[in-house]
PDB file of N, CA and C in Angstrom:
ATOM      1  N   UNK A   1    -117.878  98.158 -77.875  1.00  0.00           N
ATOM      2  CA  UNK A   1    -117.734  97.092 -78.837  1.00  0.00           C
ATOM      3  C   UNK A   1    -119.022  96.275 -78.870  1.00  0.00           C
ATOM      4  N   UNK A   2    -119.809  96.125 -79.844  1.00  0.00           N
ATOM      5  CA  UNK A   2    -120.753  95.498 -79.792  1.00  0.00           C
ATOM      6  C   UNK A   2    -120.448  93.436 -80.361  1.00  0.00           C
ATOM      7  N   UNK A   3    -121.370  92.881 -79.652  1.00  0.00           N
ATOM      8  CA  UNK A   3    -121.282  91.559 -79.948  1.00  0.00           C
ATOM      9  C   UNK A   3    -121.645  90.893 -81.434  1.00  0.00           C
ATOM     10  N   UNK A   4    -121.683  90.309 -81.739  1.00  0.00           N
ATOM     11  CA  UNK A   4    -121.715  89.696 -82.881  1.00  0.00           C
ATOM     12  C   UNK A   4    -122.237  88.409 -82.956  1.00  0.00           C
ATOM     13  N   UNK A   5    -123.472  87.820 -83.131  1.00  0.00           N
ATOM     14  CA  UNK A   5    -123.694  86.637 -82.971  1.00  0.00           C
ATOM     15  C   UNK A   5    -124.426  85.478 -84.344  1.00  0.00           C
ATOM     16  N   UNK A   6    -123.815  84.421 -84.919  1.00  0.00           N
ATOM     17  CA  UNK A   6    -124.200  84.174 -85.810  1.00  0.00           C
ATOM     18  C   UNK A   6    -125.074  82.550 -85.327  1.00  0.00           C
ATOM     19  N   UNK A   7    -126.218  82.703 -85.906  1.00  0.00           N
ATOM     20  CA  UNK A   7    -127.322  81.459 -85.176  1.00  0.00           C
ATOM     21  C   UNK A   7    -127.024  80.253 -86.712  1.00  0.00           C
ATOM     22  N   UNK A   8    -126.512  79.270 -86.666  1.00  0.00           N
ATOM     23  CA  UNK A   8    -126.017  78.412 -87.614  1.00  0.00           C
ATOM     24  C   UNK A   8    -127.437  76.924 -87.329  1.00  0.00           C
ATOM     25  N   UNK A   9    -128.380  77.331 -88.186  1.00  0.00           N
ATOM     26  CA  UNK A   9    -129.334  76.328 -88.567  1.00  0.00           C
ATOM     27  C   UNK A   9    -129.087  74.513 -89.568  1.00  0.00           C
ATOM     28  N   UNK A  10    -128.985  74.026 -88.700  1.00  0.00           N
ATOM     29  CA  UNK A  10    -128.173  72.607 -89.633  1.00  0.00           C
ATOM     30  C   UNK A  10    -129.581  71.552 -90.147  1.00  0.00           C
ATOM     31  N   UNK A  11    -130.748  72.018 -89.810  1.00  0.00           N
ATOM     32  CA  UNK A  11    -132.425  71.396 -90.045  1.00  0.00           C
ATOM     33  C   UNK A  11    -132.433  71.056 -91.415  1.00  0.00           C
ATOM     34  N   UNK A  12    -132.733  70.485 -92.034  1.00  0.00           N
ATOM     35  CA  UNK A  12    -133.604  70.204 -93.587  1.00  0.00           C
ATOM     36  C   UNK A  12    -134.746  70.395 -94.081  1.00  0.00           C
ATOM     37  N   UNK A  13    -135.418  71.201 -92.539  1.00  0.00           N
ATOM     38  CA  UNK A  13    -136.709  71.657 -92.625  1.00  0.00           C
ATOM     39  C   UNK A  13    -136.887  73.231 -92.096  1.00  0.00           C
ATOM     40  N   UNK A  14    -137.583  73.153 -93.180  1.00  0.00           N
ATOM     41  CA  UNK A  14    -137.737  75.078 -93.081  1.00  0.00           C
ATOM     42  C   UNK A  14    -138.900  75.716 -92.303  1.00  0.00           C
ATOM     43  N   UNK A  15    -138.367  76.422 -91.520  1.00  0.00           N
ATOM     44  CA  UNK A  15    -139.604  76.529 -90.649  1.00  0.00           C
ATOM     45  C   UNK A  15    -139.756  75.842 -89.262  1.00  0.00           C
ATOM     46  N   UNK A  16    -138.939  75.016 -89.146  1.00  0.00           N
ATOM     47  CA  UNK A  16    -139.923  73.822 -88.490  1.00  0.00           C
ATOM     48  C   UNK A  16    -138.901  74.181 -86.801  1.00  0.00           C
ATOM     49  N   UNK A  17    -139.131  73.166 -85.935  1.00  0.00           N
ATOM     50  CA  UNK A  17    -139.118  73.417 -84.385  1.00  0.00           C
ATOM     51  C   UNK A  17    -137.622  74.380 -84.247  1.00  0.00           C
ATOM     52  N   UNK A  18    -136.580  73.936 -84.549  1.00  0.00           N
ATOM     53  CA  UNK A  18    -135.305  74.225 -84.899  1.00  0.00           C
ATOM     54  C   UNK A  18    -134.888  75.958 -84.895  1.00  0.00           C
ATOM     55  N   UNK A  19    -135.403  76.316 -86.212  1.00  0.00           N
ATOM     56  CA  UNK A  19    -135.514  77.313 -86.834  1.00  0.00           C
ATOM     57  C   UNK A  19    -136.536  78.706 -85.992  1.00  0.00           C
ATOM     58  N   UNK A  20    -137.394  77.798 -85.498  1.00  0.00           N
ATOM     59  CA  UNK A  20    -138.591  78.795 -84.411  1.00  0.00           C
ATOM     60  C   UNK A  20    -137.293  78.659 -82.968  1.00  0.00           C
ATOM     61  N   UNK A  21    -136.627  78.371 -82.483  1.00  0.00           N
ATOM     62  CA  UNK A  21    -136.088  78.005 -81.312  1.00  0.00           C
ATOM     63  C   UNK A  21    -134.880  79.176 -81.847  1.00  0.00           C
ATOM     64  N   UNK A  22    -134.128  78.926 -82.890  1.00  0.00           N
ATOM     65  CA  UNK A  22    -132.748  79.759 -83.263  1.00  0.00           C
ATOM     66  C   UNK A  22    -133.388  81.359 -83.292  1.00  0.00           C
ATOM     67  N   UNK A  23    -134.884  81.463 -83.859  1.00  0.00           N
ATOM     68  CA  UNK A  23    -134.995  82.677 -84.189  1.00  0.00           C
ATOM     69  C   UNK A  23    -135.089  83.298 -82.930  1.00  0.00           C
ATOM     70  N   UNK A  24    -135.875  82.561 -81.597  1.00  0.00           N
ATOM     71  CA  UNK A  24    -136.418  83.478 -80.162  1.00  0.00           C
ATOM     72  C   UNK A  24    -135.092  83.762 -79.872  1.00  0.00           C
ATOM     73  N   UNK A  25    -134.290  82.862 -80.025  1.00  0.00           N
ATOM     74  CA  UNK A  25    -132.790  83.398 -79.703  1.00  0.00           C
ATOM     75  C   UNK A  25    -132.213  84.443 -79.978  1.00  0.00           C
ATOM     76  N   UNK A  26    -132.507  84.384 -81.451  1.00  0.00           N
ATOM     77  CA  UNK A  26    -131.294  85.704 -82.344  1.00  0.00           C
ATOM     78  C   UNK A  26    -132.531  86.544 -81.552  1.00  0.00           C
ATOM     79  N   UNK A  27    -133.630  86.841 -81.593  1.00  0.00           N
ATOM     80  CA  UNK A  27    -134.215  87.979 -81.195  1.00  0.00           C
ATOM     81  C   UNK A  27    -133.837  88.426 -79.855  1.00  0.00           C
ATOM     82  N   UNK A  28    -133.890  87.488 -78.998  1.00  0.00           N
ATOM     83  CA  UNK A  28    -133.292  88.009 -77.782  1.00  0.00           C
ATOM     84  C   UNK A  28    -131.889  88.549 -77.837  1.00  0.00           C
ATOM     85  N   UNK A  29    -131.090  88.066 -78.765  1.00  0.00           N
ATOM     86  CA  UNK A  29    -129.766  88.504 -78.945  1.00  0.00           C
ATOM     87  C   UNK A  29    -130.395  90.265 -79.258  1.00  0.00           C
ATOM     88  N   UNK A  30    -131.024  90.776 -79.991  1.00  0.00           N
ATOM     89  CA  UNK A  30    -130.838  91.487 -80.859  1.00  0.00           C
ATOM     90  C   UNK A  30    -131.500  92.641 -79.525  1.00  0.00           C
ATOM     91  N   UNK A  31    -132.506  92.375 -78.866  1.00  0.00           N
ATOM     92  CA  UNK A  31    -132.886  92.781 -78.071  1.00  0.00           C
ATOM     93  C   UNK A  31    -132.285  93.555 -76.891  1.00  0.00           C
ATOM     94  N   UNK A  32    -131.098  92.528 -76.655  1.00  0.00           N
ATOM     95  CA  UNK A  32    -129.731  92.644 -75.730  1.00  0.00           C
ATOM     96  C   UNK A  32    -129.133  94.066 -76.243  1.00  0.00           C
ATOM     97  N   UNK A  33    -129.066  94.200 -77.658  1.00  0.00           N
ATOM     98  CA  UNK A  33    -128.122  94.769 -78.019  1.00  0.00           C
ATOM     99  C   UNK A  33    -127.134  94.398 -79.250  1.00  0.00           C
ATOM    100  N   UNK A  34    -126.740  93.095 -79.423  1.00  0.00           N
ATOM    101  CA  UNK A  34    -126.176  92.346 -80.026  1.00  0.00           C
ATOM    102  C   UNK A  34    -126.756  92.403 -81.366  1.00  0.00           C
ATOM    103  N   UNK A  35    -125.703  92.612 -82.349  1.00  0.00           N
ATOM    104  CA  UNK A  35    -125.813  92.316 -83.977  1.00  0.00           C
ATOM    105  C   UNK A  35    -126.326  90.718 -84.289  1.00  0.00           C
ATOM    106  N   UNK A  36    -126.586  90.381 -84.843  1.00  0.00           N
ATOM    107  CA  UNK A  36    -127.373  89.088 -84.935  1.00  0.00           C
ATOM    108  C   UNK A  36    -127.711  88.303 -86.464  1.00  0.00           C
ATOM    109  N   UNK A  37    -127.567  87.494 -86.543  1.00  0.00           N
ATOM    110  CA  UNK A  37    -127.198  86.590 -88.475  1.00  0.00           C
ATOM    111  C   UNK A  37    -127.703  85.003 -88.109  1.00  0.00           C
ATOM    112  N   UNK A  38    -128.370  84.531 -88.912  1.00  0.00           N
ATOM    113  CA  UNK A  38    -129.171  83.521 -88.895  1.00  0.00           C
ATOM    114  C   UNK A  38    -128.729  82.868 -90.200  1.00  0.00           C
ATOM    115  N   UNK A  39    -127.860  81.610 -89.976  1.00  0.00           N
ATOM    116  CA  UNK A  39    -127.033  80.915 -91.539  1.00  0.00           C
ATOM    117  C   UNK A  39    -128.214  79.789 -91.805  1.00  0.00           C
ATOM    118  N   UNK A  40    -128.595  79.194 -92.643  1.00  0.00           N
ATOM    119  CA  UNK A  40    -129.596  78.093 -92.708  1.00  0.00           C
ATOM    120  C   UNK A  40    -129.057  77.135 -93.839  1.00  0.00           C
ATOM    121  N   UNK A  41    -127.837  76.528 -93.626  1.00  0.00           N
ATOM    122  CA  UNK A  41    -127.533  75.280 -93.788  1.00  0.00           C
ATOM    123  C   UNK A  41    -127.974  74.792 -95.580  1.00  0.00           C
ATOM    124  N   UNK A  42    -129.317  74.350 -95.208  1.00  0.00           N
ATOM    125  CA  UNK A  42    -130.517  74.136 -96.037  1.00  0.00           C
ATOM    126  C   UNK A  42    -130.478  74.934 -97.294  1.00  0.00           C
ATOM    127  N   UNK A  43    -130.319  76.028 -96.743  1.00  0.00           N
ATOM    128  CA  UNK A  43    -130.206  77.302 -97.975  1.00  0.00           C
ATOM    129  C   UNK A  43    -129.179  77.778 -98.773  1.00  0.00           C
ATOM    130  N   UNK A  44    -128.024  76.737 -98.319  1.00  0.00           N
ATOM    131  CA  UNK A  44    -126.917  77.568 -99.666  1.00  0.00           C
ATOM    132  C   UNK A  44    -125.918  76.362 -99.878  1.00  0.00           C
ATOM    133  N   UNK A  45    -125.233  76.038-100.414  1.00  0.00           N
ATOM    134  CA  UNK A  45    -124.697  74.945-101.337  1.00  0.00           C
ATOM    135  C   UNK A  45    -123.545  75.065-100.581  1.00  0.00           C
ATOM    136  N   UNK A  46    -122.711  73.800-100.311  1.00  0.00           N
ATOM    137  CA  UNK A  46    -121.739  73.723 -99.634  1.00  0.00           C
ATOM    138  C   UNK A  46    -121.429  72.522-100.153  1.00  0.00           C
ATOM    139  N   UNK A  47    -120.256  72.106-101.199  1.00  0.00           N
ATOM    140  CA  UNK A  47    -119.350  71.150-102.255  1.00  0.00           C
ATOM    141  C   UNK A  47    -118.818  70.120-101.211  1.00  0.00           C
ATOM    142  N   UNK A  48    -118.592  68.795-101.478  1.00  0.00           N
ATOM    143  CA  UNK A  48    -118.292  68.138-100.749  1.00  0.00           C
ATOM    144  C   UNK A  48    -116.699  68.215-100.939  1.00  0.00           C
ATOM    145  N   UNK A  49    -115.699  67.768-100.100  1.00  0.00           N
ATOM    146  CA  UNK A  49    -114.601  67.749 -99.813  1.00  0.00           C
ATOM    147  C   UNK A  49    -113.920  67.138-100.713  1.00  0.00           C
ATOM    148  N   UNK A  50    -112.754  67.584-101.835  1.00  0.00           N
ATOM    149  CA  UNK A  50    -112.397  67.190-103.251  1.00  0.00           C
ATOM    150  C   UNK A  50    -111.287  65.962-102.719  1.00  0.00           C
ATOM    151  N   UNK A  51    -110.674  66.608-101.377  1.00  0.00           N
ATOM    152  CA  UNK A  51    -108.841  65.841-100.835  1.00  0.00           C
ATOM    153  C   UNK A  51    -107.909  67.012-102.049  1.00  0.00           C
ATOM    154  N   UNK A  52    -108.354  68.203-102.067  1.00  0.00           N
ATOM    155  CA  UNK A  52    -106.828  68.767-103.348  1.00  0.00           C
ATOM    156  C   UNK A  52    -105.916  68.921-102.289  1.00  0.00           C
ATOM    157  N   UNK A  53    -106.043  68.993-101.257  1.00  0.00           N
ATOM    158  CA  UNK A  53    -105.000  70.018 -99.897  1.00  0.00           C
ATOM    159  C   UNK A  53    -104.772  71.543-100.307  1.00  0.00           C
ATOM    160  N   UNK A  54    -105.621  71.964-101.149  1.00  0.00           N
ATOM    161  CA  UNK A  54    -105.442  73.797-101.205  1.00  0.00           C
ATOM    162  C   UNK A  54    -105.687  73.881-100.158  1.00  0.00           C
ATOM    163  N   UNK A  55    -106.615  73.975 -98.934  1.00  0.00           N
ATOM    164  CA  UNK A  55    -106.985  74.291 -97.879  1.00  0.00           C
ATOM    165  C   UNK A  55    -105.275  74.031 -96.674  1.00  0.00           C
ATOM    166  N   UNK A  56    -104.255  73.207 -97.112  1.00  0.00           N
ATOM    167  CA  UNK A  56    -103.015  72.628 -96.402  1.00  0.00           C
ATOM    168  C   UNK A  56    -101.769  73.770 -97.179  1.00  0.00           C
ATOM    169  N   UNK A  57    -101.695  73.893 -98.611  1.00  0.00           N
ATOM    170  CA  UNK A  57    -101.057  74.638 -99.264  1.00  0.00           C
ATOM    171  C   UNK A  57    -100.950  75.478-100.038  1.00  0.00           C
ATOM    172  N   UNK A  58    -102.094  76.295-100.657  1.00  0.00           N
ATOM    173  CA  UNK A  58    -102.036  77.266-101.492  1.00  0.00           C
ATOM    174  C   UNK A  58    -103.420  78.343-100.683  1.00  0.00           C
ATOM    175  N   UNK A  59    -104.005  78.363 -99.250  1.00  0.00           N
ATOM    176  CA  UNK A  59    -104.649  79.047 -98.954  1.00  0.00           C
ATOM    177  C   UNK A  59    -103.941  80.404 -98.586  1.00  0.00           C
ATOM    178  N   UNK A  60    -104.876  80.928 -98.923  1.00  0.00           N
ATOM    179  CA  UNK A  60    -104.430  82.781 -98.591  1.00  0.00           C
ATOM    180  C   UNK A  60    -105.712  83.667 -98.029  1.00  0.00           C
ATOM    181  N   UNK A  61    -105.632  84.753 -97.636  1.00  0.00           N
ATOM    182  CA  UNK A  61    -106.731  85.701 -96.996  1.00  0.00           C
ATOM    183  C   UNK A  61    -107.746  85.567 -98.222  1.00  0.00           C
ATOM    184  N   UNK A  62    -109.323  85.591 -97.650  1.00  0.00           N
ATOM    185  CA  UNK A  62    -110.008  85.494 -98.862  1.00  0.00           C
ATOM    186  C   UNK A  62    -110.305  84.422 -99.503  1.00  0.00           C
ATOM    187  N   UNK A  63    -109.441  83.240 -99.745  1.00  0.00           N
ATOM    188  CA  UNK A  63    -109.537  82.351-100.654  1.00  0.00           C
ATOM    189  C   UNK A  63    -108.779  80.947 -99.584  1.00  0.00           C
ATOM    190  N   UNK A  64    -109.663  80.021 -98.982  1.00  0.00           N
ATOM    191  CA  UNK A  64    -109.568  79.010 -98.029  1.00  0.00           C
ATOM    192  C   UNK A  64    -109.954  77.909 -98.812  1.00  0.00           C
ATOM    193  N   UNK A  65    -110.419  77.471 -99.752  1.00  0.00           N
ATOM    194  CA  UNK A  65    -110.612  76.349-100.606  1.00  0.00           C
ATOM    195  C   UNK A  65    -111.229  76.781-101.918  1.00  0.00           C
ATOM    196  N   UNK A  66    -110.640  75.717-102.864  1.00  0.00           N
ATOM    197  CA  UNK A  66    -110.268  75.590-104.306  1.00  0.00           C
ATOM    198  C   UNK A  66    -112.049  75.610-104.930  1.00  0.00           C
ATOM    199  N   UNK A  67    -113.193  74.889-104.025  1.00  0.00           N
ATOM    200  CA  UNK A  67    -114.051  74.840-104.875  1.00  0.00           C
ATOM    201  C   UNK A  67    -114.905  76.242-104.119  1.00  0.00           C
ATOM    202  N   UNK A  68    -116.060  76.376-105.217  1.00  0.00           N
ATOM    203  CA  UNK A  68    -116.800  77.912-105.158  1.00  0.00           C
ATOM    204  C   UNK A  68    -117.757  77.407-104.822  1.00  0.00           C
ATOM    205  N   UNK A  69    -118.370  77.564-103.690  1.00  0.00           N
ATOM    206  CA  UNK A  69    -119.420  77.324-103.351  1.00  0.00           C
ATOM    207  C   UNK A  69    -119.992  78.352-102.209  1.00  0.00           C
ATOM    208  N   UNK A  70    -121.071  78.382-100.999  1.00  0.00           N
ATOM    209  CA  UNK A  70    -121.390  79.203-100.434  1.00  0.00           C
ATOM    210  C   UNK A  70    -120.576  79.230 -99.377  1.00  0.00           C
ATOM    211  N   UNK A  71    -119.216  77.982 -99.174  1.00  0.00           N
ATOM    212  CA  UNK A  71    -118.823  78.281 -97.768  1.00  0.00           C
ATOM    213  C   UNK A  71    -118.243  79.374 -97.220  1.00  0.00           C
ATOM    214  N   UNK A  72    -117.320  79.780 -98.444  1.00  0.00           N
ATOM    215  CA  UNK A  72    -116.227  80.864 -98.022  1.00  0.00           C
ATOM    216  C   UNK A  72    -117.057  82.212 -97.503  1.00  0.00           C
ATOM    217  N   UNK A  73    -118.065  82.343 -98.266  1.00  0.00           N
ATOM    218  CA  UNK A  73    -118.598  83.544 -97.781  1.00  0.00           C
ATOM    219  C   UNK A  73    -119.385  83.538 -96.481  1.00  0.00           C
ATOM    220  N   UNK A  74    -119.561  82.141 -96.074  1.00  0.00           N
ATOM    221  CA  UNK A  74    -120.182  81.927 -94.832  1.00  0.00           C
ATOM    222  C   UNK A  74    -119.297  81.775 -93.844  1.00  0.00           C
ATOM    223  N   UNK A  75    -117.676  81.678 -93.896  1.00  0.00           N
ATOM    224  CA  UNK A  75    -116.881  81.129 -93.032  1.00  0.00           C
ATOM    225  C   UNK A  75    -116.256  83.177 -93.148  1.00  0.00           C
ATOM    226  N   UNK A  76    -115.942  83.879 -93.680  1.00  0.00           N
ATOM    227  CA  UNK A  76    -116.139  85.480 -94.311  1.00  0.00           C
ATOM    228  C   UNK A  76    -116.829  85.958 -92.546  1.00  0.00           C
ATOM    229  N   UNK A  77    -117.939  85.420 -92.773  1.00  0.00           N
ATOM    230  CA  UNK A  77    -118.906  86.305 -91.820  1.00  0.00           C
ATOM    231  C   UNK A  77    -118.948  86.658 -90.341  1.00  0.00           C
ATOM    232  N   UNK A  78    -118.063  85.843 -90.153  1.00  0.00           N
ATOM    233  CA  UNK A  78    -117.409  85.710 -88.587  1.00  0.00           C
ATOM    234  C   UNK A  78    -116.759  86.864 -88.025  1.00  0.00           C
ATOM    235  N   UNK A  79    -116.095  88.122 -89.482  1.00  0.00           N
ATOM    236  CA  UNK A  79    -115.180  88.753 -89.014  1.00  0.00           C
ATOM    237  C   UNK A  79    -113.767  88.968 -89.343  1.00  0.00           C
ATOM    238  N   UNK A  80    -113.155  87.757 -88.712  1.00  0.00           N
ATOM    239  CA  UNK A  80    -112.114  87.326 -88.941  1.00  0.00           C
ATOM    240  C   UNK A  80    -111.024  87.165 -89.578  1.00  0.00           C
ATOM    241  N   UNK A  81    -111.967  86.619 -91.052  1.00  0.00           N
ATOM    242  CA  UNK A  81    -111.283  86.297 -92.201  1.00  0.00           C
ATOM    243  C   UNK A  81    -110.857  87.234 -93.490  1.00  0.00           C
TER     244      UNK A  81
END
């Protein structure tokens, strides 16, 4: 079974100390052996919180909140979902 590791960048700056620190990581991950994914925050659109409660009552496999934005496919990547 191989590992799975996702490096979740929360910086506003690209490039910068953060991003050099997550990457020696994922590389060593990858090095190990380990599958390896680098999310960067910064880079994909994530809707602020509406209050509908779809996420309380109408969620299903696939579909975890009402607005379209990059989360679902980032929350997707884990596996899991």
């Amino acid at each position: 079974m191989a590992y799975k590791i996702m490096g979740i960048s929360g910086s506003p700056v690209t490039d910068g100390n953060l991003d050099t620190f997550l990457a020696s990581i994922m590389e060593m991950a990858v090095e190990k052996g380990m599958e390896a994914e680098t999310v960067s925050l910064s880079k994909i659109e994530i809707k602020n919180c509406i209050h509908c409660n779809f996420c309380l009552v109408k969620q299903k496999p696939g579909k975890y909140c009402s607005l379209e934005d990059d989360a679902q496919p980032t929350i997707r990547k884990d596996g899991r979902c």
